[in-house]
C-alpha atoms as a PDB file:
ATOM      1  CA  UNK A   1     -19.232  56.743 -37.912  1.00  0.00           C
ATOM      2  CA  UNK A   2     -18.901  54.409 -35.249  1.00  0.00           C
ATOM      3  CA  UNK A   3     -20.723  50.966 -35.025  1.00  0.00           C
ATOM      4  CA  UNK A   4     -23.668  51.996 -32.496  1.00  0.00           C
ATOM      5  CA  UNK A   5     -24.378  55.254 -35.046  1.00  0.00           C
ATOM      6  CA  UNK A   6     -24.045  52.630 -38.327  1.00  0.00           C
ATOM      7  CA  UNK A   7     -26.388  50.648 -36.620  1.00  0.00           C
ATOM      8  CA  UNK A   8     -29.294  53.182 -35.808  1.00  0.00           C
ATOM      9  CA  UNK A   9     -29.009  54.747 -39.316  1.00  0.00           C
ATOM     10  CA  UNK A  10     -30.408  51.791 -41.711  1.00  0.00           C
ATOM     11  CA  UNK A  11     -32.979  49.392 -41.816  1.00  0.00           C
ATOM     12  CA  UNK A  12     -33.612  45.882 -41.295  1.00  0.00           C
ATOM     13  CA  UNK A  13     -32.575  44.943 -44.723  1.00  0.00           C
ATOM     14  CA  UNK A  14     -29.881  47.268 -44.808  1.00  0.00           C
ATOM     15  CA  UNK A  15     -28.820  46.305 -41.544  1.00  0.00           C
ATOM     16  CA  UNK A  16     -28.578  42.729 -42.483  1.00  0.00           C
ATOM     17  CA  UNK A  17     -26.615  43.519 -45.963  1.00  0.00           C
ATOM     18  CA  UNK A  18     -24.116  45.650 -43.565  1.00  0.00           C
ATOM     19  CA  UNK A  19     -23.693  42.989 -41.479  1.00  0.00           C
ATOM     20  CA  UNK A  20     -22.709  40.105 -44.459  1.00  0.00           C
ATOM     21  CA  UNK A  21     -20.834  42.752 -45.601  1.00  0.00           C
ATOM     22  CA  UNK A  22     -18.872  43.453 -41.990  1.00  0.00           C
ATOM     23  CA  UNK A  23     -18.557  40.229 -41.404  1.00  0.00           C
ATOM     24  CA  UNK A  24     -15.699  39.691 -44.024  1.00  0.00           C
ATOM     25  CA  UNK A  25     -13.867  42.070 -42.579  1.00  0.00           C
ATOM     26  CA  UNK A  26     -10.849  40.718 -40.202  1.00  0.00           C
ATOM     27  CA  UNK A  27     -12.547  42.442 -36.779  1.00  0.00           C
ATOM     28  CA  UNK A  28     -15.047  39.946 -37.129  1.00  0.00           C
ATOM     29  CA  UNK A  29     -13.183  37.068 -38.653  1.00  0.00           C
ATOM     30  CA  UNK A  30     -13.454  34.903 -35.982  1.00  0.00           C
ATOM     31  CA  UNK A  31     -10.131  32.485 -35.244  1.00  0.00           C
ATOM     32  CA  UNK A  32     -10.188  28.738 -36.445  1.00  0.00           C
ATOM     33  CA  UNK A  33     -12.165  26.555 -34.267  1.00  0.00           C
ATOM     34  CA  UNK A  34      -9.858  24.708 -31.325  1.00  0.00           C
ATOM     35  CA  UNK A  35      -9.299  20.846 -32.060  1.00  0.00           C
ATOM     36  CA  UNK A  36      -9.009  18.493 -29.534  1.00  0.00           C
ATOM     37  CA  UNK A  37      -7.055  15.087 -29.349  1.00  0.00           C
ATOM     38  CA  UNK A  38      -9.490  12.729 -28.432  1.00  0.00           C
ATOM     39  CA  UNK A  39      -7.076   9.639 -28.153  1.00  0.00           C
ATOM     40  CA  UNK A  40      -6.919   7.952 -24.742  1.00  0.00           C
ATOM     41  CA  UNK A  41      -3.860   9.619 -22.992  1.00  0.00           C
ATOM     42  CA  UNK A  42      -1.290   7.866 -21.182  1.00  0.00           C
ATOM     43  CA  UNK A  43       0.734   9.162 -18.454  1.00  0.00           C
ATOM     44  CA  UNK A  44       2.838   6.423 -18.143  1.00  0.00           C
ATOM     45  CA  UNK A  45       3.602   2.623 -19.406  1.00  0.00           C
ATOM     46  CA  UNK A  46       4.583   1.563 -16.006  1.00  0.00           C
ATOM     47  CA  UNK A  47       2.280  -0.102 -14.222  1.00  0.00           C
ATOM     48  CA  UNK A  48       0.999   0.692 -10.381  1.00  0.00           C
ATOM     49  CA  UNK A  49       0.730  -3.269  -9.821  1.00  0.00           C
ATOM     50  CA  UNK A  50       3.049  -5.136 -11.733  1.00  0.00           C
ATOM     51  CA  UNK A  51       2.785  -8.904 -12.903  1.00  0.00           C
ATOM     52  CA  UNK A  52       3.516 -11.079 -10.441  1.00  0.00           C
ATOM     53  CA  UNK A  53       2.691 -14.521  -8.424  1.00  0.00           C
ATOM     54  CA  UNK A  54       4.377 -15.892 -10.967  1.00  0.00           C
ATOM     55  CA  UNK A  55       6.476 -18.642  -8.573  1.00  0.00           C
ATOM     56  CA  UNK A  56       5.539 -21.631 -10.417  1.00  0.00           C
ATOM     57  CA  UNK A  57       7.836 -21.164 -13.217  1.00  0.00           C
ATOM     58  CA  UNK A  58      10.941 -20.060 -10.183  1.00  0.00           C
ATOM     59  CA  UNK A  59      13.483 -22.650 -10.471  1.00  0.00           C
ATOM     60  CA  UNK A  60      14.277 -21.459  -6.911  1.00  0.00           C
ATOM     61  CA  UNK A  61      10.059 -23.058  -6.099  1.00  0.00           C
ATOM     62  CA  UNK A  62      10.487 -26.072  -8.449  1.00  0.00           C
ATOM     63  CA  UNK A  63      13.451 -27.484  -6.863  1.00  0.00           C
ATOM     64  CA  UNK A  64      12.180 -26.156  -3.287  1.00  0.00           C
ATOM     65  CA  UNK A  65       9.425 -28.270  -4.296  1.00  0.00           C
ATOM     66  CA  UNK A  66      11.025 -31.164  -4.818  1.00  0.00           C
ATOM     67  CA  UNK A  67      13.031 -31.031  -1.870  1.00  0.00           C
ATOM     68  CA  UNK A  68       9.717 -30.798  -0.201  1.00  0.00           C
ATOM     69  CA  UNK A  69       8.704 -34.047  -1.381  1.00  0.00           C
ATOM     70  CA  UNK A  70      11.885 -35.861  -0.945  1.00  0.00           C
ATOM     71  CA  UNK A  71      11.943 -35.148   2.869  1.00  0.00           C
ATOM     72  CA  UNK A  72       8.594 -35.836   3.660  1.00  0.00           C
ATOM     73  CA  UNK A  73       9.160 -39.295   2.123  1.00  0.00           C
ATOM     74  CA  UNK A  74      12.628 -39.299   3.701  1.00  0.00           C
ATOM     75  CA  UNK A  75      11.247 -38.820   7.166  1.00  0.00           C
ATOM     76  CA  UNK A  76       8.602 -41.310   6.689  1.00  0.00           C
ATOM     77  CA  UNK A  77      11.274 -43.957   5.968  1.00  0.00           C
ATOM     78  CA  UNK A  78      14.664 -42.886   8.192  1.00  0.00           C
ATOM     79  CA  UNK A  79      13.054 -40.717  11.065  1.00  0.00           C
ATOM     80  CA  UNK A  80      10.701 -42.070  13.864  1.00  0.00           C
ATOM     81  CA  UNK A  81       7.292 -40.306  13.078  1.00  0.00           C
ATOM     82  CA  UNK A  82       6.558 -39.060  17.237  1.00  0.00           C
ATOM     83  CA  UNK A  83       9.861 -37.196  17.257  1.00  0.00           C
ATOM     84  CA  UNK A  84      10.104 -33.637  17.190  1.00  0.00           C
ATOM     85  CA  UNK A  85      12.783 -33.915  14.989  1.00  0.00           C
ATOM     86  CA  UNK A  86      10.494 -35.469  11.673  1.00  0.00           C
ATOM     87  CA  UNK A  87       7.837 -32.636  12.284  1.00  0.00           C
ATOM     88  CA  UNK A  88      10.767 -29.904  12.405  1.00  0.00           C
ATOM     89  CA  UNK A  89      12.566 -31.447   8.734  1.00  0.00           C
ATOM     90  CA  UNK A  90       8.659 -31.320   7.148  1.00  0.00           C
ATOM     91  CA  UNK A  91       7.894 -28.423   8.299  1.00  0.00           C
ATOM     92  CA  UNK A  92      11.079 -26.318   7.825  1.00  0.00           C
ATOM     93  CA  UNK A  93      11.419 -28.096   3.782  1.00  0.00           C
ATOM     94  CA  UNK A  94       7.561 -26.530   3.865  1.00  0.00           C
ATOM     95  CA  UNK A  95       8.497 -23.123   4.689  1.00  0.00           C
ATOM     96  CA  UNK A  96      10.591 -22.826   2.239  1.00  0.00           C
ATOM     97  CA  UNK A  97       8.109 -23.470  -0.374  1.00  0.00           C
ATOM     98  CA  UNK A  98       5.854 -21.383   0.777  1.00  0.00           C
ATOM     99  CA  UNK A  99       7.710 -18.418   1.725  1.00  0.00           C
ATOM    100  CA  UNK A 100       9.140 -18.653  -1.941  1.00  0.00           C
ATOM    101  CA  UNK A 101       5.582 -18.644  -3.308  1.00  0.00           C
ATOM    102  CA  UNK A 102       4.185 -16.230  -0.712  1.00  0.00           C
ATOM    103  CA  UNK A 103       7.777 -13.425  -1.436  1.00  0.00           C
ATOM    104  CA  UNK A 104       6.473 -13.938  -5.412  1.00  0.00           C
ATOM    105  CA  UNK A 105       2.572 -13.086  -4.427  1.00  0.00           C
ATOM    106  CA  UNK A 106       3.684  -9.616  -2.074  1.00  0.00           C
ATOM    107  CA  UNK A 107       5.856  -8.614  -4.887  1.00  0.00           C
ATOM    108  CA  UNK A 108       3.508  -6.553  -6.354  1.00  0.00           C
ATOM    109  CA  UNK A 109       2.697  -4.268  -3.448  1.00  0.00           C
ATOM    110  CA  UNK A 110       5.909  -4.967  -1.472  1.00  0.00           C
ATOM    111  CA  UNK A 111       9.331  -5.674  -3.285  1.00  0.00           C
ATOM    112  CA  UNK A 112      10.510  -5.493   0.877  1.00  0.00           C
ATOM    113  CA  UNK A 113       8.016  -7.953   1.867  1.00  0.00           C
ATOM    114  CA  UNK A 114       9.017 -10.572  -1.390  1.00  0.00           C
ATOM    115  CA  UNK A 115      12.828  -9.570  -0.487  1.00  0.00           C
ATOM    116  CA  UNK A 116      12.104 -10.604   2.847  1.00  0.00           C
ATOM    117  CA  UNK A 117      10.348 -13.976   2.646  1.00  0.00           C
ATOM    118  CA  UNK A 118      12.557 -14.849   0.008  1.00  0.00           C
ATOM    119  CA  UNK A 119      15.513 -14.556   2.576  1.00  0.00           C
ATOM    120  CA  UNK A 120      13.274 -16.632   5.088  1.00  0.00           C
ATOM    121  CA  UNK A 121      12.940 -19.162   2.436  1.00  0.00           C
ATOM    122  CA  UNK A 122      16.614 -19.575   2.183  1.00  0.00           C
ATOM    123  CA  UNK A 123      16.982 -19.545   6.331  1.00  0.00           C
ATOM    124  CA  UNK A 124      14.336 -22.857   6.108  1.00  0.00           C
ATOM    125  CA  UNK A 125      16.567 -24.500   3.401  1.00  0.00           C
ATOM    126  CA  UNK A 126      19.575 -23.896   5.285  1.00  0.00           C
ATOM    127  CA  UNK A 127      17.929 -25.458   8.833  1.00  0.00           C
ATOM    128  CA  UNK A 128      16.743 -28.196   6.697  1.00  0.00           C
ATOM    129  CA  UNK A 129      20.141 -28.939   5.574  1.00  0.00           C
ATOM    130  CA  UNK A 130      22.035 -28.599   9.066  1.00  0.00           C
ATOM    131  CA  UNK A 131      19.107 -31.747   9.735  1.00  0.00           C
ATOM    132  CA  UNK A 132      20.293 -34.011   7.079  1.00  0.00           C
ATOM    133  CA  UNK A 133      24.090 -33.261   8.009  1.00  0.00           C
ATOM    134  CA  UNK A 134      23.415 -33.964  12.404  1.00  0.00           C
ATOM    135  CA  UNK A 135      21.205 -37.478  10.813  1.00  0.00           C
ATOM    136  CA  UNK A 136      24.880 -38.452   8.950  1.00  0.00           C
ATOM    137  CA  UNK A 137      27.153 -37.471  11.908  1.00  0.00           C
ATOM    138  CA  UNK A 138      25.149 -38.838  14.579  1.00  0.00           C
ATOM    139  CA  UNK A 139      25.800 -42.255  12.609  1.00  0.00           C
ATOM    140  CA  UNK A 140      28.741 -42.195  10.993  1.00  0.00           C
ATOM    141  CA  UNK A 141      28.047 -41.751   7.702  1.00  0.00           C
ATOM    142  CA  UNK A 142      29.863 -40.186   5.501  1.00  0.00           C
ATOM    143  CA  UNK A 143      28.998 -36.571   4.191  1.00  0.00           C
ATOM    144  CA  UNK A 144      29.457 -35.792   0.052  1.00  0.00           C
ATOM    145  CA  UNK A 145      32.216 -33.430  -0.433  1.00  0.00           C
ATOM    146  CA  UNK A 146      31.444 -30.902  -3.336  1.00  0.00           C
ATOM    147  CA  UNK A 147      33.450 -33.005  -5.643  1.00  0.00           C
ATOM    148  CA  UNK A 148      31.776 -35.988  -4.905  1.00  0.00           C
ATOM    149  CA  UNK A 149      30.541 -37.971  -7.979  1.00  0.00           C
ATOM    150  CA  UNK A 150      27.144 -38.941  -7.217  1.00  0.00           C
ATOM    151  CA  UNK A 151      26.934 -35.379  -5.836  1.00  0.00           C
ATOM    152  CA  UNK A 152      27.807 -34.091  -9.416  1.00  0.00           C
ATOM    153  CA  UNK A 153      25.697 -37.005 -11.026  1.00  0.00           C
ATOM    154  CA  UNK A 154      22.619 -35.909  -9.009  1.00  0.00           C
ATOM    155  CA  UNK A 155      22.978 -32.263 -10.090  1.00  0.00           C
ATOM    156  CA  UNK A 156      23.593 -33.559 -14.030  1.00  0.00           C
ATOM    157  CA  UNK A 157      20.531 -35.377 -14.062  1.00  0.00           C
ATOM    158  CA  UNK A 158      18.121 -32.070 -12.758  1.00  0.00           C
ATOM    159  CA  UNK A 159      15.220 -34.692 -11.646  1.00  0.00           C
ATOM    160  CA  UNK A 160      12.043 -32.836 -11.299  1.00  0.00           C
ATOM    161  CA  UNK A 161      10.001 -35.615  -9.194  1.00  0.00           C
ATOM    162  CA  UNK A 162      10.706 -37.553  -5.712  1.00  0.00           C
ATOM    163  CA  UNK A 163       9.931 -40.847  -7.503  1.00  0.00           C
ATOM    164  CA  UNK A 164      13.263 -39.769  -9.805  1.00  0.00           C
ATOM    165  CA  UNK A 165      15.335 -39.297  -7.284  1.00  0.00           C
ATOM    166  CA  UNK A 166      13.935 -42.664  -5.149  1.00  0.00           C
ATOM    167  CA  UNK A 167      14.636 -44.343  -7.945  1.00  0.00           C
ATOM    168  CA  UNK A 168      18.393 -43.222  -8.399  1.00  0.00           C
ATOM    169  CA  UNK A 169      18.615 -43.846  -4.710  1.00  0.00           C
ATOM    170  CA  UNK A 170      17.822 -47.139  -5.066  1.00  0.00           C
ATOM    171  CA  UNK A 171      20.341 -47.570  -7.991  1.00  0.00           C
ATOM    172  CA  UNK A 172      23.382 -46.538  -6.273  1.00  0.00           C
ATOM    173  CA  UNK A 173      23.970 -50.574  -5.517  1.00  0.00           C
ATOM    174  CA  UNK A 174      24.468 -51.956  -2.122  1.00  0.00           C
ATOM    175  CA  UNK A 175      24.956 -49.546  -0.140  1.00  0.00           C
ATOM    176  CA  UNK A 176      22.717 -47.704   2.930  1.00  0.00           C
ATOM    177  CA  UNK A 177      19.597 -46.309   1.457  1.00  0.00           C
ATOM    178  CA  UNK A 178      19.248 -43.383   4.430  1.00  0.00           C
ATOM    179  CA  UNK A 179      23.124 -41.792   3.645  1.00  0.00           C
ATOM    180  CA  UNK A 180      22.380 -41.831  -0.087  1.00  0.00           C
ATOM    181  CA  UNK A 181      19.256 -40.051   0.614  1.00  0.00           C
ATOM    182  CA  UNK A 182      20.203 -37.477   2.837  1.00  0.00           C
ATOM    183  CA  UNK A 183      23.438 -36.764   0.917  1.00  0.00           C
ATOM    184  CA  UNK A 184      20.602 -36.577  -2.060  1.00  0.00           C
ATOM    185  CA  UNK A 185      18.474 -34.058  -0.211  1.00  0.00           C
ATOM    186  CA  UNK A 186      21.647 -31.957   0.680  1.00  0.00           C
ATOM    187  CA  UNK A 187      22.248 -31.687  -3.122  1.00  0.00           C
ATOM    188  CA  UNK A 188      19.341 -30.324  -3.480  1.00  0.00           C
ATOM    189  CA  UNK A 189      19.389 -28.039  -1.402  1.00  0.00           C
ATOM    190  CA  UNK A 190      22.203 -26.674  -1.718  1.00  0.00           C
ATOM    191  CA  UNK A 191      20.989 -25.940  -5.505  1.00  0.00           C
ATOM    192  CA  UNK A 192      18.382 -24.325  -3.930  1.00  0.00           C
ATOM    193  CA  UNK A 193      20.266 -22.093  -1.644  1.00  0.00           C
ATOM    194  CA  UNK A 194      22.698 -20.940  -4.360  1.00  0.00           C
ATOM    195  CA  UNK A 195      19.317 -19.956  -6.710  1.00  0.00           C
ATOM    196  CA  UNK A 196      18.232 -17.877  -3.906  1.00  0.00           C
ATOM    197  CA  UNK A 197      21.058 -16.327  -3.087  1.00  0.00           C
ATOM    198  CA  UNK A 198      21.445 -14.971  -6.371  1.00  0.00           C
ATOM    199  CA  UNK A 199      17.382 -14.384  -6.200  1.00  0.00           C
ATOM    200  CA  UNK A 200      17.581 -11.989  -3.204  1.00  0.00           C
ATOM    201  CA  UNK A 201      20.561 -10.522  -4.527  1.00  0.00           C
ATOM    202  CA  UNK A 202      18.722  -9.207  -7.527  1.00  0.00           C
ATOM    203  CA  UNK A 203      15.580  -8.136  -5.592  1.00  0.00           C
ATOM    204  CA  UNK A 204      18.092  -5.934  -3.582  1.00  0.00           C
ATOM    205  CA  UNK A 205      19.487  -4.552  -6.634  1.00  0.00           C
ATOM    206  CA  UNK A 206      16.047  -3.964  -7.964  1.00  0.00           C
ATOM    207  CA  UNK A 207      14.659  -2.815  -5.358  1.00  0.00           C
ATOM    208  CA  UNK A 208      17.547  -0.518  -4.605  1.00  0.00           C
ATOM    209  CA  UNK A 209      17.156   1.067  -8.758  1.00  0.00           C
ATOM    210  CA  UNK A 210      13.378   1.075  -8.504  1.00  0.00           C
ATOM    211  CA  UNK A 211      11.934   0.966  -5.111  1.00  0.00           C
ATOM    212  CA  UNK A 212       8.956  -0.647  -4.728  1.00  0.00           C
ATOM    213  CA  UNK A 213       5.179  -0.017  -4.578  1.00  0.00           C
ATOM    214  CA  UNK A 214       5.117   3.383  -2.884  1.00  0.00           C
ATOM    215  CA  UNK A 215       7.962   4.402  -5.259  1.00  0.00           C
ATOM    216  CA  UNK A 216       5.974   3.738  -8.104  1.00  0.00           C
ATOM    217  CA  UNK A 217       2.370   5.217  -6.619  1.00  0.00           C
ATOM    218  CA  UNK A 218       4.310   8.112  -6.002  1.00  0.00           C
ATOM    219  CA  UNK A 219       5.963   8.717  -9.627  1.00  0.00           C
ATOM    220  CA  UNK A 220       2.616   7.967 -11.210  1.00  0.00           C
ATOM    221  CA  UNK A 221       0.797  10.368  -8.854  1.00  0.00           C
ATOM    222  CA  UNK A 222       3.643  13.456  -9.981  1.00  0.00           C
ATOM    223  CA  UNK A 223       2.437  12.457 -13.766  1.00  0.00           C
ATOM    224  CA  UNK A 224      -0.325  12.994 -13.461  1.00  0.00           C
ATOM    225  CA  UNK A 225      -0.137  16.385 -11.876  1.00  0.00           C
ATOM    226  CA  UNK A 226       2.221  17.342 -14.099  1.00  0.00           C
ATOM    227  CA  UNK A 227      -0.395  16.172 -17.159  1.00  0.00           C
END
């Protein structure tokens, strides 16, 4: 007898007994109820925007900074204030302070664009410091070699303020104030130079492993088809 003829033959009340009865049988056993991981899923640690604008704490910034600072107060003092020359030492110690911080904001959505500024940074520094070394040939005055003591005493004592290094200026002895202070700010710079340098060599290097924010849209976007 099949199912449709079993049916039609009993009652309600039989029908319903039949039924209890069926429904221990393994035709109508029906299969264990599906379970479903509710946990948040991730398709990747790896952020799409990255931390970054975090200059402030650069080394590369703090002394850029500082050599900032140093020229503006330099120029004030040694360099007449209507020449072209003063506005072009300010504002090429400027851009490379703010090309350092500006690389270090576009780094999240352009490792090219921070690779980039951070190499115009280092072009400023290096324009800055051809304009300390024409003020010392154009007078005569001499120009620290590397080995240099007060050259290596400078870099020893890692001042982090203009007044720091006025002072020390000031307490080289008798001597002329403007050559002490432009040998000073070509120190400095040349710190700075040599942190960028190995700055922008790293961004390449990361940037060549990684890529940059299209790299990383594009990854994410494959994970989560792939999900």
């Amino acid at each position: 007898m099949d199912i449709v003829d079993f049916v039609d033959s009993v009652d309600e009340v039989d029908l319903a007994r039949s039924i209890f009865h069926l429904s221990t049988l393994s035709i109508f056993v029906l299969p264990p109820r599906p379970t479903f991981d509710r946990r948040p899923h991730t398709m990747s640690a790896e952020p799409l925007i990255p931390k970054h604008g975090g200059y402030r704490k650069l080394k590369s910034f703090q002394i850029a900074q500082l050599i900032y600072d140093v020229t503006v107060r330099f120029c004030d003092r040694f360099i007449d204030k209507h020449s072209r020359t003063n506005d072009q030492m300010v504002q090429a110690a400027r851009s490379g302070v703010q090309n350092i911080a500006e690389g270090s904001q576009a780094s999240a959505t352009s490792k090219k664009t921070e690779l980039k500024l951070t190499q115009v940074a280092r072009a400023s520094l290096e324009e800055l410091r051809l304009d300390y070394e024409d003020f010392l040939r154009q007078r005569g005055l001499e120009l620290w070699a590397r080995e240099h003591p007060f050259r290596m005493e400078l870099v020893a004592k890692r001042f982090k303020t203009a007044d720091e290094v006025a002072l020390w200026v000031k307490g080289i002895g008798p001597t002329d104030h403007s050559a002490v202070a432009a040998n000073a700010a070509r120190t400095l710079i040349a710190v700075a130079t040599a942190l960028l340098d190995r700055q922008v060599e790293r961004l390449a290097a990361d940037f060549t492993e990684e890529g940059g924010f299209s790299e990383r849209l594009y990854r994410m976007r494959r994970m989560h088809r792939d999900s």
